[in-house]
N, C-alpha and C. Protein backbone atom coordinates (compact mmCIF):
# COMPACT_ATOMS: atom_id res chain seq x y z
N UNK A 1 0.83 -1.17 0.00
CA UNK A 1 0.00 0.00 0.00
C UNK A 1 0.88 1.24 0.00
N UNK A 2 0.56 2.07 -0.62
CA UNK A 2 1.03 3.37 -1.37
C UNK A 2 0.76 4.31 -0.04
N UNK A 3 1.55 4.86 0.80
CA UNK A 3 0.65 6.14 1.57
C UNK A 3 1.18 7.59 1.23
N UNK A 4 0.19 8.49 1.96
CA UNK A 4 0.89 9.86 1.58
C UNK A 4 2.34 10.14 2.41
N UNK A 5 2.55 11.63 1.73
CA UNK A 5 3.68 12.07 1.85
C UNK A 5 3.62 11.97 4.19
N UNK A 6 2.35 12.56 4.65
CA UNK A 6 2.59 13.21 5.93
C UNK A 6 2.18 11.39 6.42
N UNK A 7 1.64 10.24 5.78
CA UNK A 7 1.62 8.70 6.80
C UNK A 7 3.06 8.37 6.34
N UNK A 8 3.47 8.61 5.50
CA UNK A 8 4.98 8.02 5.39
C UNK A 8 5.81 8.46 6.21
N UNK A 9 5.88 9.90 6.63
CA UNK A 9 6.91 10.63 7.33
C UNK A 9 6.81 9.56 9.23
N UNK A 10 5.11 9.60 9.15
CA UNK A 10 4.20 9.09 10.53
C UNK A 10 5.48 7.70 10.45
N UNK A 11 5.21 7.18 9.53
CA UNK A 11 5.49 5.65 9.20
C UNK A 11 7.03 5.96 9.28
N UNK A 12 7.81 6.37 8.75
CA UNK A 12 9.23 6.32 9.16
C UNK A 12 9.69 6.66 10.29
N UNK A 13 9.49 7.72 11.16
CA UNK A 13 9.88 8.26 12.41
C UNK A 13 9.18 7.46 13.68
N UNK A 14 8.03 6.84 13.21
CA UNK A 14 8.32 5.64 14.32
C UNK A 14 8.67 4.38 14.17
N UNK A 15 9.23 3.82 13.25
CA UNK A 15 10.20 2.72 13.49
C UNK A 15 11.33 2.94 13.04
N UNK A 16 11.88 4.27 12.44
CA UNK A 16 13.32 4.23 12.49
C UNK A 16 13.73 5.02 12.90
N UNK A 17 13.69 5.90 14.74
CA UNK A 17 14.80 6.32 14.86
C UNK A 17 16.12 6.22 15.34
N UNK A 18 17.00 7.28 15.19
CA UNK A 18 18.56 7.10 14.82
C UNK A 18 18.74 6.07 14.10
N UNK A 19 18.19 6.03 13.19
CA UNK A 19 18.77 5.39 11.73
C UNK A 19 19.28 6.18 10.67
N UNK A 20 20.14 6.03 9.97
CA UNK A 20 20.00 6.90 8.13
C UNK A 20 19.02 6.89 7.65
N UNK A 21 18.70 7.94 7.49
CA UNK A 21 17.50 8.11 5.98
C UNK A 21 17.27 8.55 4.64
N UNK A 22 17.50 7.66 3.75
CA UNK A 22 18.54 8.32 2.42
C UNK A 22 17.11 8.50 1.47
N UNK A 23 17.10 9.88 0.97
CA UNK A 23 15.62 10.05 0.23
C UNK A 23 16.34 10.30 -1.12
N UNK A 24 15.51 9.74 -2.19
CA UNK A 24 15.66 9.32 -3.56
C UNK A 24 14.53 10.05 -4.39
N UNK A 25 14.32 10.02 -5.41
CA UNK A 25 13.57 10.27 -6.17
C UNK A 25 13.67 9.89 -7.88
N UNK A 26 12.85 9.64 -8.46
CA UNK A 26 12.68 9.28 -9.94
C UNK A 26 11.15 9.35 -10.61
N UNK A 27 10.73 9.36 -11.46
CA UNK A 27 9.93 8.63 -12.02
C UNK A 27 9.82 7.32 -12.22
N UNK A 28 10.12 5.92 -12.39
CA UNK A 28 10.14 4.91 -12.68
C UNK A 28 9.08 4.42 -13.65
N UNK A 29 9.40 5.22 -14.46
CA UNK A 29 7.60 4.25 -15.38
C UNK A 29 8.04 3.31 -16.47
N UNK A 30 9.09 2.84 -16.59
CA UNK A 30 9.38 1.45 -16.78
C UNK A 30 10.93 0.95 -15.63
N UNK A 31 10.38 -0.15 -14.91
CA UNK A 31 11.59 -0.19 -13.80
C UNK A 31 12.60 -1.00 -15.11
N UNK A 32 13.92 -0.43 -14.88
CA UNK A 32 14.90 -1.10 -15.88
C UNK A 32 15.95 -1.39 -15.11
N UNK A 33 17.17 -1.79 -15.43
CA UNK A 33 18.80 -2.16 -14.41
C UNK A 33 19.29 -1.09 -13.93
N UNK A 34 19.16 0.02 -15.15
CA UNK A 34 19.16 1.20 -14.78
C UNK A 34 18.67 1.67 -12.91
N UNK A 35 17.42 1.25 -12.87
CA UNK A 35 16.60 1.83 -12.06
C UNK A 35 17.11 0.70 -10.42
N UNK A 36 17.43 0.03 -10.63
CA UNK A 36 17.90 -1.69 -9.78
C UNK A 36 19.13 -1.02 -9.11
N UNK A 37 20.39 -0.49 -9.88
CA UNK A 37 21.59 -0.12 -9.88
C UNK A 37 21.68 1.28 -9.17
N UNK A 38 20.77 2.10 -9.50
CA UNK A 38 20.49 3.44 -8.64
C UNK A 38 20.28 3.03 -6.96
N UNK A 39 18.74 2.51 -7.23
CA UNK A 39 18.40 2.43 -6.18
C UNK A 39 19.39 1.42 -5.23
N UNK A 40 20.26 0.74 -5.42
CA UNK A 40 21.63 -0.58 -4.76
C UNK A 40 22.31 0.72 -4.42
N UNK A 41 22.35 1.32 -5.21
CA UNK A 41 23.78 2.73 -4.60
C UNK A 41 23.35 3.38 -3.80
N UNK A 42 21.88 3.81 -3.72
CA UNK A 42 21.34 4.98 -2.52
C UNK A 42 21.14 4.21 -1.61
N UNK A 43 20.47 2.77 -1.86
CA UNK A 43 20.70 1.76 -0.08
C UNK A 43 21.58 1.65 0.64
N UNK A 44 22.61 1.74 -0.34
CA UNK A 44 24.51 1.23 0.43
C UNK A 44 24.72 2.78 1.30
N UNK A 45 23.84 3.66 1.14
CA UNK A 45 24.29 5.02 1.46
C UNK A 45 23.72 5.49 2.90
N UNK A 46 22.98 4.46 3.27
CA UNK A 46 22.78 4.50 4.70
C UNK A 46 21.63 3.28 5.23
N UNK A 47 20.72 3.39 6.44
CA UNK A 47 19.92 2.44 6.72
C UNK A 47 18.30 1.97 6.26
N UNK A 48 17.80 3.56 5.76
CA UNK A 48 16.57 3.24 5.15
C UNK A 48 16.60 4.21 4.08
N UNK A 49 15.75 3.47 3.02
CA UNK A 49 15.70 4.08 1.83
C UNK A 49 14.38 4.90 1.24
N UNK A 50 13.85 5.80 1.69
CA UNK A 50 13.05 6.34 1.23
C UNK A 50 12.64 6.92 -0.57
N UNK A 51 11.98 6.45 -0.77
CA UNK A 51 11.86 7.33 -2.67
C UNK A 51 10.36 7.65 -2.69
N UNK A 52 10.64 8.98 -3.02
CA UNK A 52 9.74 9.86 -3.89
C UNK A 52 9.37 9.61 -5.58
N UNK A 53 8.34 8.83 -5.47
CA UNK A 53 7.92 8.66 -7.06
C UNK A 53 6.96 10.01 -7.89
N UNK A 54 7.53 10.36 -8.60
CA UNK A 54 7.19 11.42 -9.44
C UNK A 54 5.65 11.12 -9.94
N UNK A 55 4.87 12.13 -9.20
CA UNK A 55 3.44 11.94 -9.40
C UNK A 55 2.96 12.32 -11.17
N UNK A 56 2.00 12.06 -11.42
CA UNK A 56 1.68 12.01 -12.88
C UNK A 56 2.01 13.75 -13.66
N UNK A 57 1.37 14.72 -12.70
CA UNK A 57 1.28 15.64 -13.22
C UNK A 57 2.92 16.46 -13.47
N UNK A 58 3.53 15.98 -12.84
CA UNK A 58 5.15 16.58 -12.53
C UNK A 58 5.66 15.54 -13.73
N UNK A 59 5.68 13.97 -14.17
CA UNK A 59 6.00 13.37 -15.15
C UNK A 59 5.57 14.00 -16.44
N UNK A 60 4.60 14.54 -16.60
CA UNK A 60 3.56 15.36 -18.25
C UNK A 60 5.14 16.02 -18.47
N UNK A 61 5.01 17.34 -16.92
CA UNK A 61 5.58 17.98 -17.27
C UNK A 61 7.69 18.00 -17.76
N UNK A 62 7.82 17.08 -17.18
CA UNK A 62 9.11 17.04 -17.24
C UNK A 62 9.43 15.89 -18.55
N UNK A 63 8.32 15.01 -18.74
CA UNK A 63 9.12 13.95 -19.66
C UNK A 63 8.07 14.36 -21.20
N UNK A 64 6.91 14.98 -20.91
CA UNK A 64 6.40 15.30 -22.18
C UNK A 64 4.84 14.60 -22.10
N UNK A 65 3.96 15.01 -23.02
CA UNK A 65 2.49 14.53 -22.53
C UNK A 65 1.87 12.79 -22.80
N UNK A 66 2.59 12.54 -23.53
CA UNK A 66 2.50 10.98 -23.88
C UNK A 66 2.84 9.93 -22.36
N UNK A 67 3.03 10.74 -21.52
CA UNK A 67 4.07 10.12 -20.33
C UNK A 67 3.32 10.49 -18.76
N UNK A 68 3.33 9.85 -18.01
CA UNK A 68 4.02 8.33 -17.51
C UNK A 68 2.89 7.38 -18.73
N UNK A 69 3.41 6.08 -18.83
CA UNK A 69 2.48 5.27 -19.12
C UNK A 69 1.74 4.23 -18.26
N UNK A 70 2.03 4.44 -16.82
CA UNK A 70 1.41 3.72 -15.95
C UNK A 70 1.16 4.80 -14.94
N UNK A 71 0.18 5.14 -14.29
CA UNK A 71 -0.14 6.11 -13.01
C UNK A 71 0.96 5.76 -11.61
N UNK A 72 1.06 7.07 -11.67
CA UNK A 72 2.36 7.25 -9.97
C UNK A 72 1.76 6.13 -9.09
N UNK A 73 0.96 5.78 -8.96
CA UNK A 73 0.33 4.92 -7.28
C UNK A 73 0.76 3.62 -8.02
N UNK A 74 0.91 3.47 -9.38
CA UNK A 74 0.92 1.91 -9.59
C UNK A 74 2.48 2.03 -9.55
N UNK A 75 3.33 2.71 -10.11
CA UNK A 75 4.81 3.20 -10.14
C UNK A 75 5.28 3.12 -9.05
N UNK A 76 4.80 3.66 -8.07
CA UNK A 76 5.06 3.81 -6.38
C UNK A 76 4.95 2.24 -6.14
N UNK A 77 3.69 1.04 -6.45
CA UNK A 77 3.73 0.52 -5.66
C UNK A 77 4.78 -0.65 -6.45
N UNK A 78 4.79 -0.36 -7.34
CA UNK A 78 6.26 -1.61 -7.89
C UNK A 78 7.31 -1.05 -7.38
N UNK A 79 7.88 0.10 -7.09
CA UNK A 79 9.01 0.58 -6.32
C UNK A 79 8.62 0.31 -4.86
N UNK A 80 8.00 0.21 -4.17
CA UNK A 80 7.48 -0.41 -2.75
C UNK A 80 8.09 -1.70 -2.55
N UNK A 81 7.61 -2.39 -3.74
CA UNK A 81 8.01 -3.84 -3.85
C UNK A 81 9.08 -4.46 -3.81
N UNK A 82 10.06 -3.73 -4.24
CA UNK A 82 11.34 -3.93 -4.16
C UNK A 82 12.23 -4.03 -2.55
N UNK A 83 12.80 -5.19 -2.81
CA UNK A 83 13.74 -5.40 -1.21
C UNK A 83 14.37 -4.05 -0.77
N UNK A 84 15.20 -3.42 -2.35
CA UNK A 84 15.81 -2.15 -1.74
C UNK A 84 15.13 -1.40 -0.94
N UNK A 85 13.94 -0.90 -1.10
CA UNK A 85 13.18 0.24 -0.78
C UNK A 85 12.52 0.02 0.59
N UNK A 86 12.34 0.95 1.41
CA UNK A 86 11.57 0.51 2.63
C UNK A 86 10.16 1.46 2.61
N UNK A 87 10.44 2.20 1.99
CA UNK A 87 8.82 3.51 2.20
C UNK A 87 9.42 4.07 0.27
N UNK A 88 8.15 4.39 0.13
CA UNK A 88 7.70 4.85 -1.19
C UNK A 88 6.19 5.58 -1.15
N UNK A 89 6.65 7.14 -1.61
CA UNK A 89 5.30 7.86 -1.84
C UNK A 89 5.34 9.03 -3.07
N UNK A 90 4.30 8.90 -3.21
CA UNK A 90 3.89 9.50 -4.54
C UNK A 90 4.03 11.38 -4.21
N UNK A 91 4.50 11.90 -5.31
CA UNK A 91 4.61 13.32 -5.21
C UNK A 91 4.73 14.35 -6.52
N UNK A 92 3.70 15.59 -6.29
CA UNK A 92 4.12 16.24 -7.84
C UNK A 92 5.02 17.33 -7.57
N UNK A 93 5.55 17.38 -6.20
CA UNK A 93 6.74 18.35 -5.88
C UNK A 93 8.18 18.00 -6.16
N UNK A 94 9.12 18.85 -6.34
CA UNK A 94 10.31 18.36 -6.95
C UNK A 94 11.17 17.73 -5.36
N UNK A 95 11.63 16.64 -5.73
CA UNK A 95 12.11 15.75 -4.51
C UNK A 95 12.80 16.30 -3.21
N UNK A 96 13.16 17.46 -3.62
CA UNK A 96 13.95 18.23 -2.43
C UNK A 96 13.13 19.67 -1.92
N UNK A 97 11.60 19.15 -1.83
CA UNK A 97 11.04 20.45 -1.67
C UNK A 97 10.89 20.71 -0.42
N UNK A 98 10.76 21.95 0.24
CA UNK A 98 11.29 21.75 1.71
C UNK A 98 10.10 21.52 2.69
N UNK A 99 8.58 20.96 1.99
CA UNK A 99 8.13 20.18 2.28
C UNK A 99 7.92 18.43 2.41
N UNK A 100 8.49 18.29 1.19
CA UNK A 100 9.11 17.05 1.36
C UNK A 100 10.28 16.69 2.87
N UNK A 101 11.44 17.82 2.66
CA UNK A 101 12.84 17.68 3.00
C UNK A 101 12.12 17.49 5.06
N UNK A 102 10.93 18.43 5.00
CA UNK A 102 10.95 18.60 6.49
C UNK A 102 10.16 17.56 6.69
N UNK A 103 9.10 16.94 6.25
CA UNK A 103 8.50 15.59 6.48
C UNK A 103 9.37 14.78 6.70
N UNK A 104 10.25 14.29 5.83
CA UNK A 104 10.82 12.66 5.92
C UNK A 104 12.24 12.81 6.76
N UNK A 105 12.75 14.14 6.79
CA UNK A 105 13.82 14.68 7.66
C UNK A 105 15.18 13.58 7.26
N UNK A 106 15.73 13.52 5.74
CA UNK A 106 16.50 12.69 5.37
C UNK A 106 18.03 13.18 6.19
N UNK A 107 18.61 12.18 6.33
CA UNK A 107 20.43 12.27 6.48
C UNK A 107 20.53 12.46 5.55
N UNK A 108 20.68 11.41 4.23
CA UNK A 108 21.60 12.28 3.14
C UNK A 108 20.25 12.14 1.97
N UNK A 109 20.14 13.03 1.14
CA UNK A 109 19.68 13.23 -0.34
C UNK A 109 20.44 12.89 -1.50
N UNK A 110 20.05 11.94 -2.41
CA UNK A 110 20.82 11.28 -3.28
C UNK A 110 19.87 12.08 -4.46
N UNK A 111 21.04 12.79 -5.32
CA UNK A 111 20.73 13.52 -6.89
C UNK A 111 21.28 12.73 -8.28
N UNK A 112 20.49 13.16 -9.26
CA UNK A 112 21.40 12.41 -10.39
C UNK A 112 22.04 13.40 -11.17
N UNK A 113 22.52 12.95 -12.61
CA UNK A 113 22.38 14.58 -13.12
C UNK A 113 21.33 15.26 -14.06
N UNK A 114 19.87 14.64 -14.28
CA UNK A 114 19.18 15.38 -14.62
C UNK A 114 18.04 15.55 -13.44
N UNK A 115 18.55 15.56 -11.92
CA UNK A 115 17.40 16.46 -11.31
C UNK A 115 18.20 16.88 -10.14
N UNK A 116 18.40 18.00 -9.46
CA UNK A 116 17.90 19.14 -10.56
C UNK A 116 18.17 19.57 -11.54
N UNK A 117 18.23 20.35 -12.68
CA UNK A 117 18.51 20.37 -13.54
C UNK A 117 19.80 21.01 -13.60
N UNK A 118 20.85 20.62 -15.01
CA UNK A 118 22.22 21.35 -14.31
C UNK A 118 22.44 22.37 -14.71
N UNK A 119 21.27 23.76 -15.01
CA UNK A 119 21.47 24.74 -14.91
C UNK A 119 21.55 25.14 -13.30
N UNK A 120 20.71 24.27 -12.99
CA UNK A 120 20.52 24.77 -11.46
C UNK A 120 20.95 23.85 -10.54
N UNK A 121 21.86 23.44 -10.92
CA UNK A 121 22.69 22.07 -9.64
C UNK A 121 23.33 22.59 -8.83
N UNK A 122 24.53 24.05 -9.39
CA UNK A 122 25.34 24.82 -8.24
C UNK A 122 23.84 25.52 -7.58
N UNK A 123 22.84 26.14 -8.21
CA UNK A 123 21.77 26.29 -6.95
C UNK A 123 21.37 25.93 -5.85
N UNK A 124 21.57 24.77 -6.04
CA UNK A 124 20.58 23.61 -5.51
C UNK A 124 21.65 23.11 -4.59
N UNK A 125 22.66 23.08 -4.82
CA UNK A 125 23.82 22.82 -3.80
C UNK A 125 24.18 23.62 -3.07
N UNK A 126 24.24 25.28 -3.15
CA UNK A 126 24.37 25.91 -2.35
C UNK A 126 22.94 25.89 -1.41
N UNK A 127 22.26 26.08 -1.98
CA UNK A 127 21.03 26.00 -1.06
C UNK A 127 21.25 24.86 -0.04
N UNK A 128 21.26 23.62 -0.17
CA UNK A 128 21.26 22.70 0.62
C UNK A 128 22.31 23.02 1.67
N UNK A 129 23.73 23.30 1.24
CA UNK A 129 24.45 23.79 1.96
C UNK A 129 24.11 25.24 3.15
N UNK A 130 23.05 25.70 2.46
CA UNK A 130 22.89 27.11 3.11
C UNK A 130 21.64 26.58 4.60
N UNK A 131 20.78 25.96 3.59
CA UNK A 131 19.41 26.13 4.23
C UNK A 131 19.75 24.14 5.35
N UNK A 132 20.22 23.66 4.85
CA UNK A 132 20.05 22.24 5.53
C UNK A 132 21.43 22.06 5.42
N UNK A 133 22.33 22.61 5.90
CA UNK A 133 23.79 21.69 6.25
C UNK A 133 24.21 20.63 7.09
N UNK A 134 22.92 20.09 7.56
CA UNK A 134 22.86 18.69 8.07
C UNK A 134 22.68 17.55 6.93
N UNK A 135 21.87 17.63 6.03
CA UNK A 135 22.06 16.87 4.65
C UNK A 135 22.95 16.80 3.66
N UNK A 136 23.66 15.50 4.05
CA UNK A 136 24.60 15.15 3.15
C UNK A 136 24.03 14.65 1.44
N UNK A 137 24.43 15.56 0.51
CA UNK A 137 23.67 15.66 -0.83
C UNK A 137 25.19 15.02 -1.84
N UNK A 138 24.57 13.82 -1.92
CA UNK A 138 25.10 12.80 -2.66
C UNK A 138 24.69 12.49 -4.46
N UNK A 139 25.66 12.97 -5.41
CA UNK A 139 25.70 12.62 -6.64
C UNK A 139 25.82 10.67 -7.08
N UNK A 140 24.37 10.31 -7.90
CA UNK A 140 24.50 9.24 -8.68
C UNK A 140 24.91 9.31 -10.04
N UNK A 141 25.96 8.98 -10.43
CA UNK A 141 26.22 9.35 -12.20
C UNK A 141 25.07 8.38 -12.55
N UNK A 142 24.27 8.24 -13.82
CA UNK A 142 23.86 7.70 -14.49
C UNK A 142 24.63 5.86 -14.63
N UNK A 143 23.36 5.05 -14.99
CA UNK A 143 24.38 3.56 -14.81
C UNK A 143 24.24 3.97 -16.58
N UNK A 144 26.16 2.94 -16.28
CA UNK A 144 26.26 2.38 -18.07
C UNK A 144 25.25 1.22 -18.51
N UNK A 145 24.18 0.76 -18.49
CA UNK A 145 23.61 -0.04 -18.64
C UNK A 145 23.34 0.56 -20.35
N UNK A 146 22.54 1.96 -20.63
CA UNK A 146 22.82 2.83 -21.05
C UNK A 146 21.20 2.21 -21.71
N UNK A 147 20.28 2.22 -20.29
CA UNK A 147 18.80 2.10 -20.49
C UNK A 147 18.15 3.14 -19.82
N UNK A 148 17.04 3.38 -19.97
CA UNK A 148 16.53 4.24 -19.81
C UNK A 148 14.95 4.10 -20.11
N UNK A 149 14.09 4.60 -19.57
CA UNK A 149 12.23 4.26 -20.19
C UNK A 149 11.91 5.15 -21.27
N UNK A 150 12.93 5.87 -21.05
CA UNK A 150 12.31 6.95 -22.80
C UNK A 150 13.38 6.07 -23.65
N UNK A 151 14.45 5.71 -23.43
CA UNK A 151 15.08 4.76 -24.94
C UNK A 151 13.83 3.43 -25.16
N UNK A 152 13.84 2.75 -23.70
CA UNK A 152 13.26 1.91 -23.98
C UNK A 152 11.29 1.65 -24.93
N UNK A 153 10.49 2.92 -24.28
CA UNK A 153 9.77 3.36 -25.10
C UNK A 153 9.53 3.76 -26.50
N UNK A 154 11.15 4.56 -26.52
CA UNK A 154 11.44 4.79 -28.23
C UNK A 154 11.48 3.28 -29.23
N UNK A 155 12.15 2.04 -28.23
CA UNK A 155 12.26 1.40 -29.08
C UNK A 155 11.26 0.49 -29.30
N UNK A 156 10.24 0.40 -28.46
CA UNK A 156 8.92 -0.26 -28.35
C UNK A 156 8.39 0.57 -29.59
N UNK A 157 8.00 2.15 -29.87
CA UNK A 157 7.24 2.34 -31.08
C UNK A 157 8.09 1.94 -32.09
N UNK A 158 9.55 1.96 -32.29
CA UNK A 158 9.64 1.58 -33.23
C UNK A 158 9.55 0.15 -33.81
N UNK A 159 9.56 -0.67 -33.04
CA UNK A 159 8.74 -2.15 -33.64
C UNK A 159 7.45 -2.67 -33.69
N UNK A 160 6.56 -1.47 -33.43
CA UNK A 160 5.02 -1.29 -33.81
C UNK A 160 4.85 -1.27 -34.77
């Protein structure tokens, strides 16, 4: 079961404290190795793994209107499913919003390099540094798998 942003926060802070809390974020609307390999690197990065699945209306906007092809709650709950993950909730705010950041009250925040965007990554780093210098804000390079749900989509129409 999928809960909101304020039963998840409920749901983490009473069974994990003084633990790590490493908060993630993606869309996932096709889970790929790609997506397996991320999430193995943000687990190794402390004790619980929180992810923010990119709610439908924030996916339109960032990946284009054809997109997600499965709804955030069903996205959320295959990312739930996974051993890595311990809490998963749906959101159309960008993963480090400081409603998010003050709900789930992460140790470290794991980024990739397209979020935030890298016009605004030295932003987004000073900020964290400014406003939360208790969060350790951790870079994932991209995996060489060199998959992705928009390649993989591209190549689904093209054998239609």
């Amino acid at each position: 079961m999928i809960f909101s942003l304020r039963e998840t926060s409920r749901r983490l802070h009473a069974k994990c404290p003084g633990r790590t809390v490493v908060l993630a974020g993606g869309t996932f609307d096709i889970i790929h190795p790609g997506h397996l390999r991320y999430l193995e690197r943000c687990r190794r990065l402390g004790d619980i793994l929180v992810v923010c699945v990119a709610g439908d209306r924030r996916t339109r906007r960032r990946k284009g209107v054809n997109r997600p092809l499965m709804p955030a709650t069903q996205r959320a709950e295959i990312v739930q499913s996974l051993k890595l993950v311990d809490l998963a909730f749906v959101s159309n705010l960008k993963p480090f919003s400081e409603k998010i950041l003050r709900a789930i009250r992460p140790d470290v925040v794991v980024t990739t390099p397209n979020e935030p965007s890298a016009k605004s990554k030295k932003q987004f780093l000073n900020y964290m540094r400014d406003k939360h210098p208790e969060i350790r804000v951790t870079l994932i390079p991209r995996s060489k798998t060199g998959t992705s749900s928009s390649r993989l989509i591209s190549k689904l129409k093209d054998k239609a």
